[in-house]
PDB file of N, CA and C in Angstrom:
ATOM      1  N   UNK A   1      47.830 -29.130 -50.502  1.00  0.00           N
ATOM      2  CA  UNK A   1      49.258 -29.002 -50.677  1.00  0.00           C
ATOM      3  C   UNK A   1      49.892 -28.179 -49.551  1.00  0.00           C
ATOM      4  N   UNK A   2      49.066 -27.439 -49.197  1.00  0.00           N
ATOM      5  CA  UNK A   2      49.623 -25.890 -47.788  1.00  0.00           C
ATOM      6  C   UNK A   2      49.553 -27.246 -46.612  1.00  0.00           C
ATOM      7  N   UNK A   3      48.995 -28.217 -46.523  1.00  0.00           N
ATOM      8  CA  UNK A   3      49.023 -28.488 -45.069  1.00  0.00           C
ATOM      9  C   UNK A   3      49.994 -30.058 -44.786  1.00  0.00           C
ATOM     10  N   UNK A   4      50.554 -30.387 -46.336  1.00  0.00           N
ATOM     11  CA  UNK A   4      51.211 -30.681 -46.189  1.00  0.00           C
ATOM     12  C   UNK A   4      52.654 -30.468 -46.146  1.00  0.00           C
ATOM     13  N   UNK A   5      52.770 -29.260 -46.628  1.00  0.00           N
ATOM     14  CA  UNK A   5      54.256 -28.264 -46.376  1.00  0.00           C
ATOM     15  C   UNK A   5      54.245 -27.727 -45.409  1.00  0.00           C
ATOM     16  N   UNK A   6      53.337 -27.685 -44.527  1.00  0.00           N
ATOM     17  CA  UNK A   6      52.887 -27.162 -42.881  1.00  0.00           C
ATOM     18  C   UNK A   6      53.660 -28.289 -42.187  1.00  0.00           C
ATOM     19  N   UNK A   7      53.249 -29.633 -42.584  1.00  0.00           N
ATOM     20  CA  UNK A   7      53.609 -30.887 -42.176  1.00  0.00           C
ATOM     21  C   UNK A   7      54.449 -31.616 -41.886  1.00  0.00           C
ATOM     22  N   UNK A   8      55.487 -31.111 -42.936  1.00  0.00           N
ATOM     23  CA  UNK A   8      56.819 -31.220 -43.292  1.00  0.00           C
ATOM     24  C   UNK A   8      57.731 -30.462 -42.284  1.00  0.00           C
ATOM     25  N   UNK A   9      56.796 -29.371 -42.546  1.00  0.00           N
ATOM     26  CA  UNK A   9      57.837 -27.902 -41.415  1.00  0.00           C
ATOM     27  C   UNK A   9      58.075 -28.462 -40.235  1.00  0.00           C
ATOM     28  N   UNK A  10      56.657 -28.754 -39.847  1.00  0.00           N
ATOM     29  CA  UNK A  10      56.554 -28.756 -38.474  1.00  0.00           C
ATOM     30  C   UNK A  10      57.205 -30.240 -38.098  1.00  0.00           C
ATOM     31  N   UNK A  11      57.219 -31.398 -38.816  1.00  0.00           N
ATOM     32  CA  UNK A  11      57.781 -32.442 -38.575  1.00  0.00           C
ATOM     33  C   UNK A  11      59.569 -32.796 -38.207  1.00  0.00           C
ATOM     34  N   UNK A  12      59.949 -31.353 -39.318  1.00  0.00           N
ATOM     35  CA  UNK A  12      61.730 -30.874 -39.403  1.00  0.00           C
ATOM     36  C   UNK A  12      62.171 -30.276 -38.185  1.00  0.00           C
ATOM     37  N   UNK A  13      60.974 -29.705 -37.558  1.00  0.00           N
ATOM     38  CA  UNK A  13      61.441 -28.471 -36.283  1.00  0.00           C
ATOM     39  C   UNK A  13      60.929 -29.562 -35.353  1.00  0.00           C
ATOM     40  N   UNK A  14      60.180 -30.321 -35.115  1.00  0.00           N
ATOM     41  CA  UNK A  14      60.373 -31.359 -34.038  1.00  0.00           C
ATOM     42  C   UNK A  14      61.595 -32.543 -33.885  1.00  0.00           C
ATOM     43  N   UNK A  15      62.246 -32.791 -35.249  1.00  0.00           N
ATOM     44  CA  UNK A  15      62.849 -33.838 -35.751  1.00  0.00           C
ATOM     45  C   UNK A  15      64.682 -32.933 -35.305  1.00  0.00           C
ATOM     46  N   UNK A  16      64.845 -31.663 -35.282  1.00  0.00           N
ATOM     47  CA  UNK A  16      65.851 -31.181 -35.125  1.00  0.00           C
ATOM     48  C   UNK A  16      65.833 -30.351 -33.507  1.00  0.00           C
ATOM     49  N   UNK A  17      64.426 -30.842 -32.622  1.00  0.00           N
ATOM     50  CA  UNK A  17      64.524 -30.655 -31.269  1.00  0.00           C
ATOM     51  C   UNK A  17      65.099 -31.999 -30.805  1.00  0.00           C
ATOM     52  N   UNK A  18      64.436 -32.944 -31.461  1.00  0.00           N
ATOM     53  CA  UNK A  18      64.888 -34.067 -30.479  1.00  0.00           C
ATOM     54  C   UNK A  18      66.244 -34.400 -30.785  1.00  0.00           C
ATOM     55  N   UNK A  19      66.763 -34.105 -32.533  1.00  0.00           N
ATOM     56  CA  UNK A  19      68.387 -34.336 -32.848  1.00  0.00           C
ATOM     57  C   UNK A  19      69.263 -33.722 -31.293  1.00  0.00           C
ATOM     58  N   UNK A  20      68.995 -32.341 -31.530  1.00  0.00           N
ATOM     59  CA  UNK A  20      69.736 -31.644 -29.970  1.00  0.00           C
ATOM     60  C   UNK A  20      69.645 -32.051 -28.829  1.00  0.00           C
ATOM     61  N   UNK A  21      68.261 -32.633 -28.317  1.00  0.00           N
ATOM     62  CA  UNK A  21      68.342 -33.122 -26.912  1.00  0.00           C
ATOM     63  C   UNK A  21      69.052 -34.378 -27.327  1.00  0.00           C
ATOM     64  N   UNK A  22      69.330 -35.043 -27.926  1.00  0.00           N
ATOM     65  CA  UNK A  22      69.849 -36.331 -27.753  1.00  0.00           C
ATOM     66  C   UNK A  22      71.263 -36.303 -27.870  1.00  0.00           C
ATOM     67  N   UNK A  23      71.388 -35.494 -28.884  1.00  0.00           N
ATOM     68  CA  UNK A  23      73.673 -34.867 -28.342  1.00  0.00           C
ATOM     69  C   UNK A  23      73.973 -34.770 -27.307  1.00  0.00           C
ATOM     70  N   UNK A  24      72.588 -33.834 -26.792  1.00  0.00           N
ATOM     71  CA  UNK A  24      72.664 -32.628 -25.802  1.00  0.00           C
ATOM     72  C   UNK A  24      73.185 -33.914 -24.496  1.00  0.00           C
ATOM     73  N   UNK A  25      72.571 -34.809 -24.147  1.00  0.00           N
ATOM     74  CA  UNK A  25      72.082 -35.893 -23.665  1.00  0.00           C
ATOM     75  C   UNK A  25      73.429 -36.797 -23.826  1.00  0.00           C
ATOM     76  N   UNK A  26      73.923 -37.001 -24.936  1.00  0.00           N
ATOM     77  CA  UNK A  26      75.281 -37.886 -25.309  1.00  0.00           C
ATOM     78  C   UNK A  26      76.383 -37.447 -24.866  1.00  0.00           C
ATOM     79  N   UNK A  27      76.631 -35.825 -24.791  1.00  0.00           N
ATOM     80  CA  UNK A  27      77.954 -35.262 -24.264  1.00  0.00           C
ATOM     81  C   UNK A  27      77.407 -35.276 -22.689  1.00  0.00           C
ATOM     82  N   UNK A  28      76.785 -35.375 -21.925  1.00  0.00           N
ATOM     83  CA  UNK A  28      76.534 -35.382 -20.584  1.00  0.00           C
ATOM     84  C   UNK A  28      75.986 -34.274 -20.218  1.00  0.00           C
ATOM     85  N   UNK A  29      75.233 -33.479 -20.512  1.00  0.00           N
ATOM     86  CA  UNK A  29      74.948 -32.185 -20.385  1.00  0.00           C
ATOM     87  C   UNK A  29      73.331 -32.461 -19.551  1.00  0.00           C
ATOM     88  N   UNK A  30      73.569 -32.268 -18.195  1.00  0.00           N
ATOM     89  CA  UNK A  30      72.525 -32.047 -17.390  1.00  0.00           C
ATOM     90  C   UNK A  30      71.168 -31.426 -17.632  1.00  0.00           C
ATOM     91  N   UNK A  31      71.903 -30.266 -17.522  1.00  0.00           N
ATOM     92  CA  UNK A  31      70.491 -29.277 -17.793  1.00  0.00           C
ATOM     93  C   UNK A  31      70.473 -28.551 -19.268  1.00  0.00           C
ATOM     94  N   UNK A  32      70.046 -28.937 -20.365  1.00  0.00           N
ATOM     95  CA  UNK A  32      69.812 -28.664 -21.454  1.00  0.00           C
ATOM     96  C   UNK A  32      68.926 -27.605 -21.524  1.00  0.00           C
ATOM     97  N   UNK A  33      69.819 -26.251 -22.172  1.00  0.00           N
ATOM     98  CA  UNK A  33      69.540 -24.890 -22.425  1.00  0.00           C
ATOM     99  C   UNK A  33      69.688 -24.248 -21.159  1.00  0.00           C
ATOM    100  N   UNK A  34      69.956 -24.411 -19.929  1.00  0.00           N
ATOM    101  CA  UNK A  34      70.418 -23.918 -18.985  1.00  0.00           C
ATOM    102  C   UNK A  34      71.955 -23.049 -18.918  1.00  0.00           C
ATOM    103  N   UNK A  35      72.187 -21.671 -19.376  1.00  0.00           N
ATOM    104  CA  UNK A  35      73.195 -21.098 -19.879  1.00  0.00           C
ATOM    105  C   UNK A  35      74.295 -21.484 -18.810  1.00  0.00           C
ATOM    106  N   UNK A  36      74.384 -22.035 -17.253  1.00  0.00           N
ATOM    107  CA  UNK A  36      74.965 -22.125 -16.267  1.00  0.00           C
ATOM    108  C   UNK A  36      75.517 -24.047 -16.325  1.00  0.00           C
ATOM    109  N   UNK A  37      74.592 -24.820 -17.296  1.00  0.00           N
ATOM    110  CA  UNK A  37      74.572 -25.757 -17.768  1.00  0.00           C
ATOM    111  C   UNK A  37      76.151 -26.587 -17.255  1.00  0.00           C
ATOM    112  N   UNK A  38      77.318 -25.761 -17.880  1.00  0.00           N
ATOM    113  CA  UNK A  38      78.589 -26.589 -17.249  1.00  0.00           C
ATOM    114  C   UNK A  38      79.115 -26.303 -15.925  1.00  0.00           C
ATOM    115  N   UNK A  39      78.572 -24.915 -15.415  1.00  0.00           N
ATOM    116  CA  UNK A  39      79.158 -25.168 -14.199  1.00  0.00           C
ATOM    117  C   UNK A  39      78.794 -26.428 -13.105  1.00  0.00           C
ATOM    118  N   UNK A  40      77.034 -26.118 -13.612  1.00  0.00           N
ATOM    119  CA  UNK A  40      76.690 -27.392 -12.829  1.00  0.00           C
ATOM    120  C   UNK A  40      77.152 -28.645 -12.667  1.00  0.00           C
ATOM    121  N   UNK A  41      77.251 -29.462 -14.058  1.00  0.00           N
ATOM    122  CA  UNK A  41      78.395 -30.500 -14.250  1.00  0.00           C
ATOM    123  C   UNK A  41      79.636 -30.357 -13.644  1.00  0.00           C
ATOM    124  N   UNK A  42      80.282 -29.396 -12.940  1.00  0.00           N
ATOM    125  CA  UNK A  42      81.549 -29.161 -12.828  1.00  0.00           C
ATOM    126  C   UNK A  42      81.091 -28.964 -11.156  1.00  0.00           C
ATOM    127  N   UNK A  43      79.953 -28.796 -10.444  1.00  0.00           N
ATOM    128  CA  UNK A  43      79.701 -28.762  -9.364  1.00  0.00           C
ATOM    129  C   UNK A  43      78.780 -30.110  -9.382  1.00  0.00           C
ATOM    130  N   UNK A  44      78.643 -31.605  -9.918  1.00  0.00           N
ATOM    131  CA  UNK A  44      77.848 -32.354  -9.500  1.00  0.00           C
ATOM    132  C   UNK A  44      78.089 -32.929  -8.168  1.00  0.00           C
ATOM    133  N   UNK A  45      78.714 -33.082  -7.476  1.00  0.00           N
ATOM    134  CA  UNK A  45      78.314 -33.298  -6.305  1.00  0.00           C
ATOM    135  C   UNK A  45      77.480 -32.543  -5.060  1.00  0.00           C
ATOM    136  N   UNK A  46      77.591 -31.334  -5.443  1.00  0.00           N
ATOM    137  CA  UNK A  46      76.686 -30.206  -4.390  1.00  0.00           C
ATOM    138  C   UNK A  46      75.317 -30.192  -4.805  1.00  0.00           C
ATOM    139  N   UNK A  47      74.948 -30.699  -6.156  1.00  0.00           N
ATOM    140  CA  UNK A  47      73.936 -30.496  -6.732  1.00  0.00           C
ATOM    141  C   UNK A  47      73.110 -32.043  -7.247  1.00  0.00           C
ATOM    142  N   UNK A  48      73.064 -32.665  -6.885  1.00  0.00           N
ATOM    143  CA  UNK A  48      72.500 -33.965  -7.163  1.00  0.00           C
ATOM    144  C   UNK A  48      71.289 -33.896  -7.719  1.00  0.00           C
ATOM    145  N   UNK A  49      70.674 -34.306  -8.985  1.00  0.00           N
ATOM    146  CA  UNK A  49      69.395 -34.607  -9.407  1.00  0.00           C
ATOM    147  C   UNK A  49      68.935 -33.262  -9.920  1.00  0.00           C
ATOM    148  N   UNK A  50      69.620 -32.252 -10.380  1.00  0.00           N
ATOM    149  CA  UNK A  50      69.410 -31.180 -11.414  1.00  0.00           C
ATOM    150  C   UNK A  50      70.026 -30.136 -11.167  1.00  0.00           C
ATOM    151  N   UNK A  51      69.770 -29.271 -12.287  1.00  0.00           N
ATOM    152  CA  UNK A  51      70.500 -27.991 -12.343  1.00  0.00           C
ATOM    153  C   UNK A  51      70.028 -26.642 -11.227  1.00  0.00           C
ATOM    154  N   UNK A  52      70.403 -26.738 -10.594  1.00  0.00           N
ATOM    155  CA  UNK A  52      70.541 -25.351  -9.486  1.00  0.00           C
ATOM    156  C   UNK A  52      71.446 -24.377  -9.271  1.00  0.00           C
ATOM    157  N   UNK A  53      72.239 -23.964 -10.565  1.00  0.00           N
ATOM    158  CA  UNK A  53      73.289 -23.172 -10.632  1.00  0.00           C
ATOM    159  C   UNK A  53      72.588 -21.564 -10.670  1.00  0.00           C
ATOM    160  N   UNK A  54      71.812 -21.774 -11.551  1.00  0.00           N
ATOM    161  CA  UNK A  54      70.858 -20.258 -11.868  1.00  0.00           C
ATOM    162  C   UNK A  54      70.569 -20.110 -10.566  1.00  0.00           C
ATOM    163  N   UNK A  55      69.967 -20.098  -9.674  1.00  0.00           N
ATOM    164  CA  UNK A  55      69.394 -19.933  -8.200  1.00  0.00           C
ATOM    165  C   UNK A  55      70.912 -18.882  -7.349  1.00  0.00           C
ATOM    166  N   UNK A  56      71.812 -19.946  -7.735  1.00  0.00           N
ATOM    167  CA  UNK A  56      72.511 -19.721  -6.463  1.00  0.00           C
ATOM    168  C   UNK A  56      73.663 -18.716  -7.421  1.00  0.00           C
ATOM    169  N   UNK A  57      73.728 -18.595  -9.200  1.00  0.00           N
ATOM    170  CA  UNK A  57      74.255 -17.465  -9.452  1.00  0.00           C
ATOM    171  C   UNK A  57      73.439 -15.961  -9.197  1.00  0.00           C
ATOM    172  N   UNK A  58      72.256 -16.296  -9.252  1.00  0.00           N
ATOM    173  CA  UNK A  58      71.534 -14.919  -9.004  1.00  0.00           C
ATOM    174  C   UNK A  58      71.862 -14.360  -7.775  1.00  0.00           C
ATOM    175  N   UNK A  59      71.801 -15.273  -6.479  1.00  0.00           N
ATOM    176  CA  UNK A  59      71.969 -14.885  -5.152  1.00  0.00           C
ATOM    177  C   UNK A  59      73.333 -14.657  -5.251  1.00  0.00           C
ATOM    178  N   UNK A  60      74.160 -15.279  -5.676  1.00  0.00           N
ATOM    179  CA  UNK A  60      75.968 -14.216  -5.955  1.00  0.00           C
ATOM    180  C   UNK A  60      76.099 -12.906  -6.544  1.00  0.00           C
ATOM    181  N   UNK A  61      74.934 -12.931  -7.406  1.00  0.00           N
ATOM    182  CA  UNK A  61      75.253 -11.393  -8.045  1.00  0.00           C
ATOM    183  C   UNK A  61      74.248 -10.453  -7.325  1.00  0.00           C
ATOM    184  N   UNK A  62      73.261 -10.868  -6.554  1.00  0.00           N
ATOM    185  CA  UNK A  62      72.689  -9.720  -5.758  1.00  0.00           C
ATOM    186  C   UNK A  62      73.322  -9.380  -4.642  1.00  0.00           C
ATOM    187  N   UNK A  63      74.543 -10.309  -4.237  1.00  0.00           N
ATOM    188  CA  UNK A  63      74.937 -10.039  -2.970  1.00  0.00           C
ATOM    189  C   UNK A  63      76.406  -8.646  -3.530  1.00  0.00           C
ATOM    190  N   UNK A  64      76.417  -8.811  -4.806  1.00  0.00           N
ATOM    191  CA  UNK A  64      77.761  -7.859  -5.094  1.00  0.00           C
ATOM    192  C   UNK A  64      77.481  -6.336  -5.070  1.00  0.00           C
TER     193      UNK A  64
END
């Protein structure tokens, strides 16, 4: 009975990762869980083929 309520769990917490990537995915959202996530979208042309916002916010805030 324990390893099938294990089963269940673990089937709900995979079943509500993929629910999110697939919103995540439907509203246009590039880099999923990437906190910089919209700027990137809002810079896609400098950035083609993924999220590189984190990189180049770190190097803005070390330069301050």
């Amino acid at each position: 009975m324990v390893n099938i309520i294990l089963v269940v769990i673990l089937l709900g917490i995979v079943a509500g990762i993929v629910w999110y990537l697939l919103r995540a995915k439907k509203r246009g959202e590039t880099c999923i869980g990437c906190p910089y996530a919209k700027q990137c979208a809002s810079q896609a042309g400098k950035h083609a083929g993924g999220c590189h916002c984190r990189g180049s916010q770190e190097k803005e805030n070390e330069t301050r």
